[in-house]
N, C-alpha and C. Protein backbone atom coordinates (compact mmCIF):
# COMPACT_ATOMS: atom_id res chain seq x y z
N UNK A 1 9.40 16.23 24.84
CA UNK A 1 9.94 16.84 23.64
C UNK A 1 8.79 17.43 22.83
N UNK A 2 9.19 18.63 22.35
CA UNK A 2 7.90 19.13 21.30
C UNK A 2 7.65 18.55 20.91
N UNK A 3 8.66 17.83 19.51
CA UNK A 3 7.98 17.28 18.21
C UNK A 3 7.16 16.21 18.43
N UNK A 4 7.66 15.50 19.72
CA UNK A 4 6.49 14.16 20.05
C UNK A 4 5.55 15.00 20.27
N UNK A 5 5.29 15.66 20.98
CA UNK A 5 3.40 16.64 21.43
C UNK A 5 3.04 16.64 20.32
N UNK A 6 3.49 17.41 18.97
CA UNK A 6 2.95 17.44 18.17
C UNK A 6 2.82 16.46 17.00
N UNK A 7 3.71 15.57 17.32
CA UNK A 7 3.59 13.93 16.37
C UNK A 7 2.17 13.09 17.03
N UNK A 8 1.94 13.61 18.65
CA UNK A 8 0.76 12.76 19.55
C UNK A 8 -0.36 13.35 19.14
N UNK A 9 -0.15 14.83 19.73
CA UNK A 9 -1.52 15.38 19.54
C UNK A 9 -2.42 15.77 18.35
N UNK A 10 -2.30 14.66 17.34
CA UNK A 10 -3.49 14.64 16.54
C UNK A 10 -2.98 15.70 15.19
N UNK A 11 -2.18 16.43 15.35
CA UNK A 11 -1.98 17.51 14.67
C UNK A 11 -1.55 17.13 13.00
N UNK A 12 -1.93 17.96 12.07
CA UNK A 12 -1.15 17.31 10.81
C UNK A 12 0.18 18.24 10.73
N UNK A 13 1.46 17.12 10.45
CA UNK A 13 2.74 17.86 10.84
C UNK A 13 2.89 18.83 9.52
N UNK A 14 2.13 18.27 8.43
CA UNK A 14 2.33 19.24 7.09
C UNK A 14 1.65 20.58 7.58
N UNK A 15 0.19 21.13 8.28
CA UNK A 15 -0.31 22.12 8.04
C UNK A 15 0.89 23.27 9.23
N UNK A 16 1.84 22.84 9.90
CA UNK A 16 2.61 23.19 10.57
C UNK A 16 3.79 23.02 10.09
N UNK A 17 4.12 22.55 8.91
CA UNK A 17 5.38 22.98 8.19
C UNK A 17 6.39 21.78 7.99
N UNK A 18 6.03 21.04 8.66
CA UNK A 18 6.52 19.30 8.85
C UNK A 18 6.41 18.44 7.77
N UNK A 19 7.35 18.08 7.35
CA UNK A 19 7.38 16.14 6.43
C UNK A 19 7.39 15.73 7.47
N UNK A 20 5.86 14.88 7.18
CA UNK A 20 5.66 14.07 7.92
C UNK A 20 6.85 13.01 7.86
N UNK A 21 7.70 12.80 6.87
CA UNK A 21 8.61 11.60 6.79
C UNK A 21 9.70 12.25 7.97
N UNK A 22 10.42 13.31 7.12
CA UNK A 22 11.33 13.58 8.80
C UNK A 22 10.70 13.86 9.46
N UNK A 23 9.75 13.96 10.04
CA UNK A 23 9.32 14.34 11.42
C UNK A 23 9.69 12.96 12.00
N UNK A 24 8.92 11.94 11.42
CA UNK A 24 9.30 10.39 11.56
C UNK A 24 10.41 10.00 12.04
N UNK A 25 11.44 10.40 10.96
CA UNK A 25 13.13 9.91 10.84
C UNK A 25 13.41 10.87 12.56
N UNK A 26 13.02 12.16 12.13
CA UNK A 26 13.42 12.72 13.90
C UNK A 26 13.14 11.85 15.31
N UNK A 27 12.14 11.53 15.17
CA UNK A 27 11.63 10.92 16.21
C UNK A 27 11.86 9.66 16.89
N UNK A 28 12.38 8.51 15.08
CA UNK A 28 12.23 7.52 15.54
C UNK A 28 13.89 7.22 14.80
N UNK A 29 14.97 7.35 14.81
CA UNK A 29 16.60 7.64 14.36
C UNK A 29 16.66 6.32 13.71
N UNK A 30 16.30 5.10 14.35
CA UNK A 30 16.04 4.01 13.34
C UNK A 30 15.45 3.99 12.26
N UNK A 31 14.68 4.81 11.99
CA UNK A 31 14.02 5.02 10.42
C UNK A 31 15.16 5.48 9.76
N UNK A 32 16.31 5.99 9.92
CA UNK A 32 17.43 6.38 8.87
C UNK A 32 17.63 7.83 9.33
N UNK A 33 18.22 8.49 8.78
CA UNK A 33 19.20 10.01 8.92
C UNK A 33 18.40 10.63 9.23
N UNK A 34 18.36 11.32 10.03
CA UNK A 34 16.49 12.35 10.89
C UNK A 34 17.13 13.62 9.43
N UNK A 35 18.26 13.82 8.62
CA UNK A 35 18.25 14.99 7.58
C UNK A 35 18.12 14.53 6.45
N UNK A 36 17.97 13.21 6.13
CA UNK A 36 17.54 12.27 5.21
C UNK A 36 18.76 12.49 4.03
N UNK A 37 18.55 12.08 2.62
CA UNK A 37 20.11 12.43 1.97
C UNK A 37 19.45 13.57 1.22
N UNK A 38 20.89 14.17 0.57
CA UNK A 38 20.77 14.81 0.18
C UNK A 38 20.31 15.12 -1.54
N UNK A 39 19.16 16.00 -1.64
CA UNK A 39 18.73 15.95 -2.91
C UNK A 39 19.35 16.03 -3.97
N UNK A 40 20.40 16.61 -4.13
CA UNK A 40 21.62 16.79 -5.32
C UNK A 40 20.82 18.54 -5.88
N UNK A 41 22.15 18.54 -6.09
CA UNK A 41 21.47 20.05 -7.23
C UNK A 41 20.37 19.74 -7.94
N UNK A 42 20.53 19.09 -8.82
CA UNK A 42 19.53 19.11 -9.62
C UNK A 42 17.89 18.65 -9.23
N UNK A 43 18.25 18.33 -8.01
CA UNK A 43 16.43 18.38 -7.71
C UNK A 43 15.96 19.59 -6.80
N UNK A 44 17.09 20.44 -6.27
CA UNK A 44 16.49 22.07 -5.93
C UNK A 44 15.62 22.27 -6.98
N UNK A 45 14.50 22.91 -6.21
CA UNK A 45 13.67 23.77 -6.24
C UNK A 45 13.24 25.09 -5.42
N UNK A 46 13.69 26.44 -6.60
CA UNK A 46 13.14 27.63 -5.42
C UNK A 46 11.72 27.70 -5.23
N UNK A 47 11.62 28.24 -4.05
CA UNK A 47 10.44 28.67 -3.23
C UNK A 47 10.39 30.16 -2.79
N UNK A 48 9.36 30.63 -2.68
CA UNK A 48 9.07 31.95 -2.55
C UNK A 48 7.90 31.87 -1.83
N UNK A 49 8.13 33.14 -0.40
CA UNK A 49 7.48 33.04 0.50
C UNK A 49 7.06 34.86 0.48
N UNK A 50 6.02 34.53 1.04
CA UNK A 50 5.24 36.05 2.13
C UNK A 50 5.65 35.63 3.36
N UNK A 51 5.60 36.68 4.33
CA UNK A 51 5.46 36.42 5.94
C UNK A 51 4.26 37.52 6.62
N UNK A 52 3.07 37.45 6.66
CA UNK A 52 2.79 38.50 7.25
C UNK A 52 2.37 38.51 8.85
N UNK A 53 2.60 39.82 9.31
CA UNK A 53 2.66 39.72 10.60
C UNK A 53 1.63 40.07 11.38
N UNK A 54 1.44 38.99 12.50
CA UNK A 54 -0.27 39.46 12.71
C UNK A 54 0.11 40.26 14.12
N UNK A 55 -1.34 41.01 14.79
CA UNK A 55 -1.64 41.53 15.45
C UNK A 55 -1.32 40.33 17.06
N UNK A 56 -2.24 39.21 16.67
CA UNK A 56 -2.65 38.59 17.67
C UNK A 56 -2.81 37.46 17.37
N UNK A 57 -3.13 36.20 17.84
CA UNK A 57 -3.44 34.80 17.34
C UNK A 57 -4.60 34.51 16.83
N UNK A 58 -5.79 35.55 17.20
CA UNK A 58 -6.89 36.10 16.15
C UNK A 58 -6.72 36.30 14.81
N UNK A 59 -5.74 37.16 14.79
CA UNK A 59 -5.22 38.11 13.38
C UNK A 59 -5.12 36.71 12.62
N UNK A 60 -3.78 36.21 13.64
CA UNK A 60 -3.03 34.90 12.52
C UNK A 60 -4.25 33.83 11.87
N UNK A 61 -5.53 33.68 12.66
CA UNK A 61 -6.18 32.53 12.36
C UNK A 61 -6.91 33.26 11.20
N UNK A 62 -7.42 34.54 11.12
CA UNK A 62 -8.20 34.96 9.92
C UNK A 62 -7.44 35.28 8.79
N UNK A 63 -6.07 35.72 9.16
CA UNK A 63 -5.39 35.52 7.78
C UNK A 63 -5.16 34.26 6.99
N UNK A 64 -4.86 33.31 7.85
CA UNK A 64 -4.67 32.03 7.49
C UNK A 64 -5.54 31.03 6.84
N UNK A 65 -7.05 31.00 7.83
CA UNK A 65 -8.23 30.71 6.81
C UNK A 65 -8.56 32.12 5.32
N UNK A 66 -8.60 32.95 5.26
CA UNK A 66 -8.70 33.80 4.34
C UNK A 66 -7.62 33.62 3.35
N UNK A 67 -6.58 32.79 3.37
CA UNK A 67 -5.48 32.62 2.52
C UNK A 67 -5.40 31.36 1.88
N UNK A 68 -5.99 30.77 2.88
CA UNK A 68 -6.42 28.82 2.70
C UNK A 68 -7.20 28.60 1.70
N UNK A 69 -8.13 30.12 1.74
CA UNK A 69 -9.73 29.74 1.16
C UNK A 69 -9.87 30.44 -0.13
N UNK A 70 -8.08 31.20 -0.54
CA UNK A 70 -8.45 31.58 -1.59
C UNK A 70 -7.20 30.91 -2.28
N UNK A 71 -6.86 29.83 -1.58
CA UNK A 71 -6.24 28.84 -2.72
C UNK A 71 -4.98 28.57 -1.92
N UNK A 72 -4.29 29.29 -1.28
CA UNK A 72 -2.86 29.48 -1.38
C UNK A 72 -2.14 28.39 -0.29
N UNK A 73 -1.52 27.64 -0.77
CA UNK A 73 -0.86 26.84 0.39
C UNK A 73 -0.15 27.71 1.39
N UNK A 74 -0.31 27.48 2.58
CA UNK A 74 -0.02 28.53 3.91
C UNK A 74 0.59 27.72 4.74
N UNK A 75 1.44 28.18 5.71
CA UNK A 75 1.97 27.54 6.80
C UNK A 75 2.14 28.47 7.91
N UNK A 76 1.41 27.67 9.20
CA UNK A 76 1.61 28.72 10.31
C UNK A 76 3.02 28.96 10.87
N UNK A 77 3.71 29.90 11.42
CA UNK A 77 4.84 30.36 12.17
C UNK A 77 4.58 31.41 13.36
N UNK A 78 5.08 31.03 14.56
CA UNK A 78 5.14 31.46 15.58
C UNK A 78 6.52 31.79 16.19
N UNK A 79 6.92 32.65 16.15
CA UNK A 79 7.98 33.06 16.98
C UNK A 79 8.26 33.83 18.18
């Protein structure tokens, strides 16, 4: 299964877009609801995103440190 590779291999599940808590609850169903409950209205919060699109997996890594390094919390995506 992916998410175990990437729960094993060392990786931090946050810099890849992961709570680490559900990643947990996914993995391990005895920890409780792998969708955990639900926040209620009143603890939404919007979020606002960029997406930019790289060239190559080059592209993606210099945008990503260059975005890291000027503050901005980033998350990689691969599709």
């Amino acid at each position: 299964m992916e998410l175990e590779a990437i729960a094993a291999g060392g990786f931090d599940p946050e810099s890849l877009g992961f709570d680490p808590n559900a990643l947990a609850r996914i993995l391990d169903p005895a920890k409780g609801d792998a969708t955990g409950p639900d926040p209620g209205e009143d603890r939404y919060q919007e979020q606002y995103g960029v997406i930019v699109v790289c060239e190559d997996e080059g592209h993606q890594q210099r945008v990503y440190d260059e975005l890291a390094a000027a503050g901005h919390q980033c998350r990689v995506v691969c599709t």
